[in-house]
Protein backbone atom coordinates (compact mmCIF):
# COMPACT_ATOMS: atom_id res chain seq x y z
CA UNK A 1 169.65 -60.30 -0.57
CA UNK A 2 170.58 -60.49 3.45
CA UNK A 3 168.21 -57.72 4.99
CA UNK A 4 171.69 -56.81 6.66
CA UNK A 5 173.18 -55.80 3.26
CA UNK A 6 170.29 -53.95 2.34
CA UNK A 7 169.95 -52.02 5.77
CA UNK A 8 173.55 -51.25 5.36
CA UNK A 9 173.73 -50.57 1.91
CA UNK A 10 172.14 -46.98 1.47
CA UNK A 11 174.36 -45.72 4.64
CA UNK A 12 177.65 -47.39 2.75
CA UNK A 13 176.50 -45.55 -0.64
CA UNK A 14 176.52 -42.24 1.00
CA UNK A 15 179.74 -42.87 3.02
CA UNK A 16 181.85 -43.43 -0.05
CA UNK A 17 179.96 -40.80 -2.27
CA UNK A 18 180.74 -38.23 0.26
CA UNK A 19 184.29 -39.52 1.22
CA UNK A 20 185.00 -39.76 -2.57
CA UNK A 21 183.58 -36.75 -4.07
CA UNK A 22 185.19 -34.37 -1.56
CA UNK A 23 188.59 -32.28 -2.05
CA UNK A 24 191.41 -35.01 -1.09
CA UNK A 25 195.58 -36.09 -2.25
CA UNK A 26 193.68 -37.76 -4.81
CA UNK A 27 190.94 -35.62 -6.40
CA UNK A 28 193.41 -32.89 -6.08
CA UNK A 29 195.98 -34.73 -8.56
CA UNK A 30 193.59 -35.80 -10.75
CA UNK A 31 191.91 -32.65 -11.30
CA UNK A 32 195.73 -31.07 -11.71
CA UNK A 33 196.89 -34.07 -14.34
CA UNK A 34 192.84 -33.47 -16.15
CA UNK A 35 194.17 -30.01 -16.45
CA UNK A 36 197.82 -31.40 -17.71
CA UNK A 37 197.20 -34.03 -19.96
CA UNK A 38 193.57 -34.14 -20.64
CA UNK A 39 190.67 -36.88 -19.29
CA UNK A 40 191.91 -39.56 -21.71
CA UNK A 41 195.55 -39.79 -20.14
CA UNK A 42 194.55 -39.78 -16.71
CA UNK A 43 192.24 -42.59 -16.98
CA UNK A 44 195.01 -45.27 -16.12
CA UNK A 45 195.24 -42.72 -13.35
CA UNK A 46 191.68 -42.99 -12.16
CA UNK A 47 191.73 -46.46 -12.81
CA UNK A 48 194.63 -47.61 -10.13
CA UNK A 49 193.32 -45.04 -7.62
CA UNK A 50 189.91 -46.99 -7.63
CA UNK A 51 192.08 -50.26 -7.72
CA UNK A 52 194.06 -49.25 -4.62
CA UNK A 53 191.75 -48.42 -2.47
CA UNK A 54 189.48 -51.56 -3.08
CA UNK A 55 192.88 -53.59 -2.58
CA UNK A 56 193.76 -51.25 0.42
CA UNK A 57 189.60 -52.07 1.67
CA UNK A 58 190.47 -55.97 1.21
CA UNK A 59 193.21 -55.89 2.86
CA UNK A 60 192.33 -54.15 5.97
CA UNK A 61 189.33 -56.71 6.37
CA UNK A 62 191.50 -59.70 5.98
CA UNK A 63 193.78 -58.59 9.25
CA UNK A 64 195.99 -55.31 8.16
CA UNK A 65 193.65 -53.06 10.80
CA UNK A 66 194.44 -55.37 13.77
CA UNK A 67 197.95 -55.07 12.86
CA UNK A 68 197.90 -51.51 13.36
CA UNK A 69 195.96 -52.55 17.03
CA UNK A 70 198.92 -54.59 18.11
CA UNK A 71 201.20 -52.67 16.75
CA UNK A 72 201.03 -49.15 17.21
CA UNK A 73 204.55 -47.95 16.08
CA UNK A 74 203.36 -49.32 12.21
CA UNK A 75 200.68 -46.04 12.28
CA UNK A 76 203.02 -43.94 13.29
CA UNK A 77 205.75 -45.52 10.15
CA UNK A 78 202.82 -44.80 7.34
CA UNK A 79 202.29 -41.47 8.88
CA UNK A 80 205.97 -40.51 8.08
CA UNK A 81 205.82 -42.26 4.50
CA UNK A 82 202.56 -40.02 3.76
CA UNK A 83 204.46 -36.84 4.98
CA UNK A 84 207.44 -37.65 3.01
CA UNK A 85 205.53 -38.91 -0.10
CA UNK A 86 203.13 -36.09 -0.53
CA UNK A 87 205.48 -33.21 0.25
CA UNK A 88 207.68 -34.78 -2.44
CA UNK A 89 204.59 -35.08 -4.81
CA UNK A 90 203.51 -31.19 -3.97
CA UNK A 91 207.13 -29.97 -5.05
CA UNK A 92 207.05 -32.06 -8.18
CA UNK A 93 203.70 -30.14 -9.71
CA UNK A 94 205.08 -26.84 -7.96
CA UNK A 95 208.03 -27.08 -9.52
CA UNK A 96 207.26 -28.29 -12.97
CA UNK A 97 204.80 -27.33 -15.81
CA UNK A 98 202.88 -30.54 -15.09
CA UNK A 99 202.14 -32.93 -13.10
CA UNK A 100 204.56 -35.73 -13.27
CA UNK A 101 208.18 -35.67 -15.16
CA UNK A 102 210.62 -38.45 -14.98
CA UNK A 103 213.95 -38.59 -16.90
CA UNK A 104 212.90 -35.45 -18.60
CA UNK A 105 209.20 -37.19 -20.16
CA UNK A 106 206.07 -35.51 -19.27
CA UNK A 107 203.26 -37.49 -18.01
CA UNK A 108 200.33 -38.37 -15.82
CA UNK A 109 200.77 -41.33 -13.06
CA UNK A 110 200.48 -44.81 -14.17
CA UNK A 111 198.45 -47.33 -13.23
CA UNK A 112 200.56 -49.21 -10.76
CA UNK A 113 201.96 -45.70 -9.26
CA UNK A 114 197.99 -44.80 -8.23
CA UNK A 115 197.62 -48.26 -7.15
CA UNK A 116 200.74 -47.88 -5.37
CA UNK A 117 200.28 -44.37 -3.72
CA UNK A 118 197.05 -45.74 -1.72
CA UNK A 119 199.10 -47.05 0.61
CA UNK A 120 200.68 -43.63 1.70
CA UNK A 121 197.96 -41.86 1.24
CA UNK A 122 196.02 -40.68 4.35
CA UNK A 123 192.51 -40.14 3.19
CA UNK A 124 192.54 -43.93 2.13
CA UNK A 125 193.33 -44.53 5.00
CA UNK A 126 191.13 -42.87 7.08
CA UNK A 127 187.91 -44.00 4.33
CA UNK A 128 188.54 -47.73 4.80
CA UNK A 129 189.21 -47.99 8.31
CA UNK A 130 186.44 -45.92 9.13
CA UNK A 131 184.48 -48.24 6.42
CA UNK A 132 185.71 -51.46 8.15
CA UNK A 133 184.70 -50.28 11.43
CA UNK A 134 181.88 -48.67 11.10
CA UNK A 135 179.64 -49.98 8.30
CA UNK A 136 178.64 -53.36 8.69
CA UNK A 137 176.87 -55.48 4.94
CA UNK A 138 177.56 -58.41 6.27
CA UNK A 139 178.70 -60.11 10.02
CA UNK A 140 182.08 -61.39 8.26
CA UNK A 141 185.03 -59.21 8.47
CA UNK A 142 186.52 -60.37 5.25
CA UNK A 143 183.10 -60.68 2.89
CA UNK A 144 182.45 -57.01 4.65
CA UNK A 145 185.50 -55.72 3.36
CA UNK A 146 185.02 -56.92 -0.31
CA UNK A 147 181.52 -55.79 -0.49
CA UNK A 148 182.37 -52.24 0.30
CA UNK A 149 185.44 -52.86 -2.00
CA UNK A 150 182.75 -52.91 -4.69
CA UNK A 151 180.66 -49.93 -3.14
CA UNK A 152 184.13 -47.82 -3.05
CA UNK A 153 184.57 -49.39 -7.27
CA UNK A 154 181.23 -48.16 -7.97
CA UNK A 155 180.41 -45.32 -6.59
CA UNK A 156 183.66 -43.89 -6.17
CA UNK A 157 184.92 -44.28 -9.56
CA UNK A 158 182.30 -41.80 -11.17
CA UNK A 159 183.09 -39.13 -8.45
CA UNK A 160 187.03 -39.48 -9.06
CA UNK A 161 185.87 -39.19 -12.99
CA UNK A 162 184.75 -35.78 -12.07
CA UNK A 163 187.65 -34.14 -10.89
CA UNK A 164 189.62 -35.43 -13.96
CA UNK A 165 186.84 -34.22 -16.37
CA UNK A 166 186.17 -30.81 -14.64
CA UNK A 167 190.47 -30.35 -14.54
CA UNK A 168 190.03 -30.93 -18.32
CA UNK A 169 187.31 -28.81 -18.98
CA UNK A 170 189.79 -26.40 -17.49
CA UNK A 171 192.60 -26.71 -20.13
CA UNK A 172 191.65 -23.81 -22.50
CA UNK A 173 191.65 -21.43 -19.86
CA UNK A 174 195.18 -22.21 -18.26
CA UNK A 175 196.45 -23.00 -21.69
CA UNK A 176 199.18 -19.72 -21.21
CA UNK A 177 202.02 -21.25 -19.04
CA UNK A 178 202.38 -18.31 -16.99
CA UNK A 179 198.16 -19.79 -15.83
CA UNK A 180 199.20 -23.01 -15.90
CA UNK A 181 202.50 -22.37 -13.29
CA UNK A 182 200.12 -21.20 -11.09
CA UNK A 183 197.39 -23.23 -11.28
CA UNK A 184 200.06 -26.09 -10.57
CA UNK A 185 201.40 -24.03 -7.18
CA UNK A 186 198.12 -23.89 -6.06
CA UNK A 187 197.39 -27.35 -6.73
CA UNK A 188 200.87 -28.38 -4.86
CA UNK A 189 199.78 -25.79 -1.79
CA UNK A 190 196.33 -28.09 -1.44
CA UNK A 191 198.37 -31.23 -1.67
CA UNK A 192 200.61 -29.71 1.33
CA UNK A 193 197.63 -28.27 3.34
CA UNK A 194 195.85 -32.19 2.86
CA UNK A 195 198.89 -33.14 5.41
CA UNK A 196 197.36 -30.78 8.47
CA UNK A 197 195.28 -33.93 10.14
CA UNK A 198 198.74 -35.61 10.03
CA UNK A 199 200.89 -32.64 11.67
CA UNK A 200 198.21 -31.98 14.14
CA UNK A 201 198.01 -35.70 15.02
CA UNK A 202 202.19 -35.34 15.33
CA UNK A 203 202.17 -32.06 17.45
CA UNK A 204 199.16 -32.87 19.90
């Protein structure tokens, strides 16, 4: 193994433990849908949130970060998606008895929706750009960007885990609805309050 990778490798580890373990769009909807539908239903959930951000990892290393260089207006277009997107997320759980409802079903987020959401979501963001630029395994651009697409698979995935499990170890305590309403309000006030880098970034 490249003495780079294994210089880099312990400062990479802690970078996406940290970044992944801490309160987030994510964590914060996972630990509201463990709560909702139990660990077992969110897993496709977990899975497509560690999914997207790997994919969202690769694809900033093959070129999507010196897009955003050249053109600025682009940042400024996936800032207003992630406003838009996460607002309309908060009211969903604030406004429901779970997490996610379409056409009148009840249900966590699929797969492809978590995969999906990466794209608008801001902390992503912010974890692999600061990953690309920042943390260096190896001198290429593009094999950098798929090794810490693993790191972010394999350490990330048991912290995400976490939030689902503890939301489920949750469930017999909110089980009266009146709990569970506002347990759900509070989740969707977090998911609204997750947006103040964004509106600070907007105002300044």
């Amino acid at each position: 193994m490249p003495s780079e990778l294994l210089n880099a490798l312990p400062a990479a580890a802690l970078f996406v433990l940290v970044t992944s373990i801490t309160p987030g769009p994510n964590n914060t909807m996972l630990l509201a849908s463990g709560v909702n539908f139990g660990l077992k239903r969110t897993v496709p959930h977990v899975l497509g949130i560690s999914a997207g951000v790997a994919l969202l990892m690769l694809a900033v290393g093959l070129g999507l970060a010196q897009a955003f260089d050249r053109f600025p207006w682009l940042y400024t277009v996936l800032e207003t998606l992630s406003v838009m997107y996460l607002l309309y997320l908060a009211w969903k759980i604030g406004t429901s008895s779970s997490v996610q409802m379409r056409d009148g079903e009840r249900r966590p987020m699929r797969f492809y929706e978590a995969v999906a959401f990466q794209w608008v979501n801001p902390k992503a963001w912010m974890m692999v750009l600061t990953a690309a630029t920042t943390i260096h395994l190896h001198a290429s651009l593009s094999l950098n960007a798929a090794l810490m697409a693993v790191v972010f698979v394999v350490i990330g995935m048991p912290c995400i885990v976490a939030w689902a499990a503890f939301g489920m170890s949750l469930r017999r305590f909110l089980a009266r609805p009146r709990l569970l309403r506002a347990f759900n309000i509070t989740m969707a006030a977090l998911l609204v309050l997750s947006l103040y880098p964004i509106v600070a970034h907007f105002l300044a």
